[in-house]
Protein backbone atom coordinates (compact mmCIF):
# COMPACT_ATOMS: atom_id res chain seq x y z
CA UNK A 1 0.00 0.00 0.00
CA UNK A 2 1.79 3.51 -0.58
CA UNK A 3 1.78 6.10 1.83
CA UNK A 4 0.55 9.59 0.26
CA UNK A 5 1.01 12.43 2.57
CA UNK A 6 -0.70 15.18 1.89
CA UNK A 7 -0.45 19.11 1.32
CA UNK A 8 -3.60 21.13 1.40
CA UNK A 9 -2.94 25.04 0.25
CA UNK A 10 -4.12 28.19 0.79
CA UNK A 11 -2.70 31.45 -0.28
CA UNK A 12 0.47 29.57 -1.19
CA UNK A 13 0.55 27.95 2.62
CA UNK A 14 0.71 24.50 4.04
CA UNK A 15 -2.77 24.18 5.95
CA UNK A 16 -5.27 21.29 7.17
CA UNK A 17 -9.21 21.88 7.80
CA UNK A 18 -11.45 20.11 9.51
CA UNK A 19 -14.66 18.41 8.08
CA UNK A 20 -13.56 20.67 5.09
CA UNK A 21 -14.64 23.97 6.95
CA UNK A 22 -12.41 26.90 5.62
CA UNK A 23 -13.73 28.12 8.73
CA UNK A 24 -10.93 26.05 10.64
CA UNK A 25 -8.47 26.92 9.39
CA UNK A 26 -4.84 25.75 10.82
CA UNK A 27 -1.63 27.01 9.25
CA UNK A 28 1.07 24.57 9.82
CA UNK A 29 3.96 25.96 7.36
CA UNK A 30 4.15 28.98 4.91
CA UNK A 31 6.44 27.09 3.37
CA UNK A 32 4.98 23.94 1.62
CA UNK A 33 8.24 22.93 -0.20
CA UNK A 34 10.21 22.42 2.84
CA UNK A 35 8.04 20.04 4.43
CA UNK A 36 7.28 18.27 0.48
CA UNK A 37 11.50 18.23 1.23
CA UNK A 38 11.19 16.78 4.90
CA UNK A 39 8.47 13.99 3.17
CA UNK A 40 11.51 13.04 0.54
CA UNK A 41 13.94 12.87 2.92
CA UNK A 42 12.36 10.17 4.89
CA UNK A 43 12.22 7.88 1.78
CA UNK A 44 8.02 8.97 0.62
CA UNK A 45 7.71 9.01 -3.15
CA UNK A 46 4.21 10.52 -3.01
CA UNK A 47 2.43 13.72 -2.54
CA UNK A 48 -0.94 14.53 -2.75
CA UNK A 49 -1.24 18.05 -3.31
CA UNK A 50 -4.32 19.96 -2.87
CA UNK A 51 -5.39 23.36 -4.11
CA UNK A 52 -8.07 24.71 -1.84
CA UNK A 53 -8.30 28.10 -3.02
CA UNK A 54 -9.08 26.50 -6.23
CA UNK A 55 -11.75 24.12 -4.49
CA UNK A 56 -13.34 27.07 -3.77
CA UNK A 57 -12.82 29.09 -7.29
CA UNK A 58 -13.67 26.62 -9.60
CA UNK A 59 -10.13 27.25 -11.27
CA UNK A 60 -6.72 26.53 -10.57
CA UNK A 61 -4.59 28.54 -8.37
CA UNK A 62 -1.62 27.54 -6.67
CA UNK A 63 -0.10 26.17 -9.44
CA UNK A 64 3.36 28.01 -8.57
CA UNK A 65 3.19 25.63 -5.51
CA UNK A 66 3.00 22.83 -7.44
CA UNK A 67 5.79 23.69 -9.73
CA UNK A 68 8.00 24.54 -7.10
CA UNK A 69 7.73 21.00 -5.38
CA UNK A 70 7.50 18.94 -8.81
CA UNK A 71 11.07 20.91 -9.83
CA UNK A 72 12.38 20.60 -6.61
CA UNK A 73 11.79 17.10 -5.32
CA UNK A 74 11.46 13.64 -7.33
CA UNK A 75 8.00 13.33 -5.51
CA UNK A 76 5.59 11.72 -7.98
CA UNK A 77 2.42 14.64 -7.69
CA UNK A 78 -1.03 14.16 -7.74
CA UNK A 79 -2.63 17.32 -7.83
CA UNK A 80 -6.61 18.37 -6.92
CA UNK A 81 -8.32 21.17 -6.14
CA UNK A 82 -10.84 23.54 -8.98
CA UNK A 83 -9.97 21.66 -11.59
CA UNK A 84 -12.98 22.53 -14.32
CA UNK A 85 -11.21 23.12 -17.45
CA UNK A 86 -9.31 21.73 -20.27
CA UNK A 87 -7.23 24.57 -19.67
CA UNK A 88 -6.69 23.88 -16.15
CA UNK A 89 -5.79 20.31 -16.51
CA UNK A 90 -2.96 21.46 -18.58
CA UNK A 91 -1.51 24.03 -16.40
CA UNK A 92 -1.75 20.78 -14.11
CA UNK A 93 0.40 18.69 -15.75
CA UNK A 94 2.66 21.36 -17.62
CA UNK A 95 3.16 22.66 -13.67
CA UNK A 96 4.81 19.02 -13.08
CA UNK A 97 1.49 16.82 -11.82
CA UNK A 98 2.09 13.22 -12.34
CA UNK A 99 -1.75 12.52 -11.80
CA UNK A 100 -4.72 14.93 -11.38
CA UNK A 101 -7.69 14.21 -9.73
CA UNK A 102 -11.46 15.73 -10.60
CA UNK A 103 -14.11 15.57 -8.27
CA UNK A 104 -17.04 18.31 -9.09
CA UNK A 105 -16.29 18.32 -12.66
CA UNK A 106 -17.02 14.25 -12.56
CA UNK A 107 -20.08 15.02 -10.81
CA UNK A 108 -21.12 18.60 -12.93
CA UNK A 109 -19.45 17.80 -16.47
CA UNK A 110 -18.81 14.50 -16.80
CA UNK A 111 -18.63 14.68 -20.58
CA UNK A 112 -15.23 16.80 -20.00
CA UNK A 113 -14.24 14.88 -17.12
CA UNK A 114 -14.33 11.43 -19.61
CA UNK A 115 -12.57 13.21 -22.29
CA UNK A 116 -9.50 13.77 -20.16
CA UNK A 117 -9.93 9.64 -19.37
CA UNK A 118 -9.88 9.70 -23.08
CA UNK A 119 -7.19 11.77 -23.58
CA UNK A 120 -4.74 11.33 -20.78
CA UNK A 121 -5.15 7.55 -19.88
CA UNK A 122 -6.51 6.00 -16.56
CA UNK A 123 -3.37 6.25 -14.93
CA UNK A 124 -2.97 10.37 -15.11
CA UNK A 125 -6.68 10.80 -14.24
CA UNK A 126 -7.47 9.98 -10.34
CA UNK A 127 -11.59 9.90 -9.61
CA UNK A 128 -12.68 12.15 -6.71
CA UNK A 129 -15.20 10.69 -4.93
CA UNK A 130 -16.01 12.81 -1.59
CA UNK A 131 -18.88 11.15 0.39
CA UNK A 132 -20.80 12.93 2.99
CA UNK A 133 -23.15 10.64 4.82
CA UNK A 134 -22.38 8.44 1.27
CA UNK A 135 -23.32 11.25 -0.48
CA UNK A 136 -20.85 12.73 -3.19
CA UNK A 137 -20.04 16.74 -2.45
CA UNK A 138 -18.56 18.98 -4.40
CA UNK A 139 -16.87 22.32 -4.70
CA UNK A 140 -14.37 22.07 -1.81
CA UNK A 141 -17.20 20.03 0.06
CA UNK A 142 -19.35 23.36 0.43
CA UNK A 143 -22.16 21.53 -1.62
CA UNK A 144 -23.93 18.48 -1.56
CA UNK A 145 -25.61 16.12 -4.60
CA UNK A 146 -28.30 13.22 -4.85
CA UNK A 147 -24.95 11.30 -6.05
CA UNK A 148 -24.15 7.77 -4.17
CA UNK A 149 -20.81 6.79 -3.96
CA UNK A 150 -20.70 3.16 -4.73
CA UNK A 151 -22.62 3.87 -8.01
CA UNK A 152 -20.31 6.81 -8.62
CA UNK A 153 -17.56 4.74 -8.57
CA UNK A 154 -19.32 2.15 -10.60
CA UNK A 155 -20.38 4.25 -13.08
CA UNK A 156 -16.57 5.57 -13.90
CA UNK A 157 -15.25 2.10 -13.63
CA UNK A 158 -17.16 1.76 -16.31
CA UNK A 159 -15.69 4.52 -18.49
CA UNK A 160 -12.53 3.30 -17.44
CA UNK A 161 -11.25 4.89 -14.28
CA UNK A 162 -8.86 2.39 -11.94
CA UNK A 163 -8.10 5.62 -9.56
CA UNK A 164 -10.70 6.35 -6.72
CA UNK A 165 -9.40 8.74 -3.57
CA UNK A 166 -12.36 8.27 -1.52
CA UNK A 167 -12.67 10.62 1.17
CA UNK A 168 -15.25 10.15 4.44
CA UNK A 169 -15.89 14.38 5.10
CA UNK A 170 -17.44 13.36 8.42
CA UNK A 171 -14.11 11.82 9.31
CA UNK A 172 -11.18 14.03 7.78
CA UNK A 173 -9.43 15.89 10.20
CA UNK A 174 -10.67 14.63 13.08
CA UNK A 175 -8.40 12.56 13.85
CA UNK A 176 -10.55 9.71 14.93
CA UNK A 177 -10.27 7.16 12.62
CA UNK A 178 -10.70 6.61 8.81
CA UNK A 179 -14.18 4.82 7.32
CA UNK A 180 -13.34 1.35 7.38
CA UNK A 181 -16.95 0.24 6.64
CA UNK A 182 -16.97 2.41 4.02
CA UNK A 183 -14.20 1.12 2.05
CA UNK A 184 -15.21 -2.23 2.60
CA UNK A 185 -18.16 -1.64 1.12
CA UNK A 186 -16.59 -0.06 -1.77
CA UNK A 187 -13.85 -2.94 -2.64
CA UNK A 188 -16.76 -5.12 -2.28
CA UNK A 189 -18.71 -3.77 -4.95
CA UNK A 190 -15.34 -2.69 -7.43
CA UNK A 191 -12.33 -5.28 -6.90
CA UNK A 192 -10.57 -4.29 -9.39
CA UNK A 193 -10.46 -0.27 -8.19
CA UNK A 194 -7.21 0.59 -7.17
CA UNK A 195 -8.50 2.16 -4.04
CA UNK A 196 -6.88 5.27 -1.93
CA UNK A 197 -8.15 5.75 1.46
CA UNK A 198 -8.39 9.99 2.48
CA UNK A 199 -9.66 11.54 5.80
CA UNK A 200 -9.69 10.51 9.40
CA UNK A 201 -5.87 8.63 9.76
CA UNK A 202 -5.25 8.97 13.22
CA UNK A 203 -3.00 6.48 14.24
CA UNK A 204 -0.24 3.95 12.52
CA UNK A 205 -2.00 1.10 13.62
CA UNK A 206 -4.72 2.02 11.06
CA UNK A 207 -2.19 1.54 8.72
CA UNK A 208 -1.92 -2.28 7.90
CA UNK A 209 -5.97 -2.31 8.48
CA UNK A 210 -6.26 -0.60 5.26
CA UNK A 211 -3.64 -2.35 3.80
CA UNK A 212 -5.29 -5.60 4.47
CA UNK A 213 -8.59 -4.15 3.38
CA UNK A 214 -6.75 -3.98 0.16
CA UNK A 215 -6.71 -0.02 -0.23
CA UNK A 216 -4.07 0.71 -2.75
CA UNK A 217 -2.53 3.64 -0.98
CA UNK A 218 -3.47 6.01 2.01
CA UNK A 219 -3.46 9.41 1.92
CA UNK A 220 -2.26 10.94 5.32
CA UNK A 221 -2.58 14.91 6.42
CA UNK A 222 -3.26 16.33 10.03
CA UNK A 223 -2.15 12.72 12.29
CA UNK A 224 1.25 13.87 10.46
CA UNK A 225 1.45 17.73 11.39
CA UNK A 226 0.18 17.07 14.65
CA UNK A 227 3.18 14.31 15.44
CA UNK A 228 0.37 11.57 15.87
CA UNK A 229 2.20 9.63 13.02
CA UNK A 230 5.64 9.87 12.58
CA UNK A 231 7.54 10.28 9.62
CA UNK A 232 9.78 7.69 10.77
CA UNK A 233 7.22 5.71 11.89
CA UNK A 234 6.14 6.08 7.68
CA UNK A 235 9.40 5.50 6.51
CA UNK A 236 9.72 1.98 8.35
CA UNK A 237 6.35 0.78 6.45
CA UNK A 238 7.93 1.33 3.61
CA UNK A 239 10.90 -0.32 4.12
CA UNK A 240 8.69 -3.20 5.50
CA UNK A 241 6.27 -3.49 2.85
C-alpha cells in the first residue's frame, strides 16, 4: 500500500481543515516545499497536493506551488483542487502533476471529465469521490448532490477509471479514525479499483488495516502535522512493505 502524505494550500501555505470547513483553518507551514523536502527525505515518493483556493474558485490557483515542489523534489504529484477546465488540466500537468484528480467536474461535467480519461489515460486521471453521509459533495465540500458513492464509482469504472481517492468528510481531520466500513463496502462492490483511502488517519495502527482491506494507498494529512504519526514511523512501512 503507498503512503501519500498530503499538502492542502491556501494562499500559497501549508494548511489542514477540519470536516472541510475553511472556517478552521490551521496554518502549519508557509512554506509547503520544505516540508514536500522533509516527506523526501524520509524515503516517501508521493504527494498529494491539494489546491483549496481552487476548491473554492472553480479554477486553478496555486499552481506556482506545485511547480516549485515537482522541480524541486522527485515526488511523484497528484494534484486536486478547482480543476474545471481543459485549460486547467494542462496548467496541471505542464506545472509538473504526475496525476490529477477531478471531483465536481465528474459530478457537474462529466462529458469533459471522460474526455481527459480519453485523452490522458486511466493512470494520469485519479476519480474524486467525496462522500458525505455516502453522499458525493462537491466544490471544496461546500455543496452536496443526490450522487451515491458506490454507483459513482461504478459508473466511472465503467468509463474506465482504476483511480478512486475516496474521502469520508465526516471523518477528515478529526483525527478519529478513517471509514473502514466504508471502504469495505466499496472494494466489495469494485475489486478491481485501485482504491486510496483519504480523511480521518489517526493512528499507525490504522495503517496495515487498510492495507489488508486492500486499499491501494493512504493518503495521510493532520495525524502527520500534529506528530500523531511519525515520519519515521512512515518510513519503516515502507521499508517493511
Amino acid at each position: 500500500m503507498r503512503i501519500i502524505p498530503a499538502i492542502d494550500i491556501i494562499d500559497g501555505k501549508c494548511v489542514r481543515l477540519s470536516k472541510g470547513d475553511y472556517n478552521t483553518q490551521k496554518i502549519y507551514n508557509e512554506h509547503p516545499l520544505e516540508i514536500a523536502k522533509e516527506f523526501e527525505n524520509h524515503g516517501i515518493e508521493y504527494l498529494h497536493l491539494v489546491d483549496l483556493d481552487g476548491a473554492k474558485s472553480n479554477h486553478i490557483v496555486n499552481y506556482k506551488a506545485l511547480e516549485e515542489i515537482a522541480s524541486k523534489t522527485s515526488l511523484r504529484i497528484d494534484f486536486g483542487g478547482g480543476l474545471k477546465t481543459n485549460e486547467d488540466i494542462h496548467i496541471a500537468f505542464e506545472s509538473g502533476a504526475n496525476q490529477v484528480t477531478g471531483g465536481s467536474i465528474a459530478v457537474k461535467n462529466p462529458e469533459v471529465f471522460e474526455s481527459w480519461i480519453m485523452k490522458y489515460g486511466a493512470g494520469k486521471i485519479i476519480l474524486g469521490a467525496d462522500a458525505n453521509n455516502e453522499k458525493i459533495a462537491t466544490n471544496g465540500w461546500l455543496e452536496a448532490s443526490e450522487l451515491t458513492v458506490v454507483p459513482f464509482i461504478e459508473k466511472y469504472k465503467s468509463k474506465g477509471i482504476e483511480y478512486v481517492i475516496c474521502t469520508d468528510i465526516n471523518k477528515d481531520g478529526m483525527l478519529e479514525g478513517p471509514s473502514f466500513e466504508l471502504y469495505t463496502k466499496i472494494l466489495k462492490a469494485t475489486p478491481d479499483i485501485k482504491l486510496i483511502a483519504s480523511g480521518g488517519i489517526s493512528e499507525f495502527d490504522e495503517l496495515p488495516k487498510l492495507a489488508e482491506l486492500g486499499c491501494e494507498g493512504t493518503i495521510i494529512g493532520k495525524a502527520i502535522y500534529e506528530n500523531r504519526i511519525s515520519l519515521k514511523m512512515l518510513e519503516q512501512f515502507i521499508v517493511n512493505n
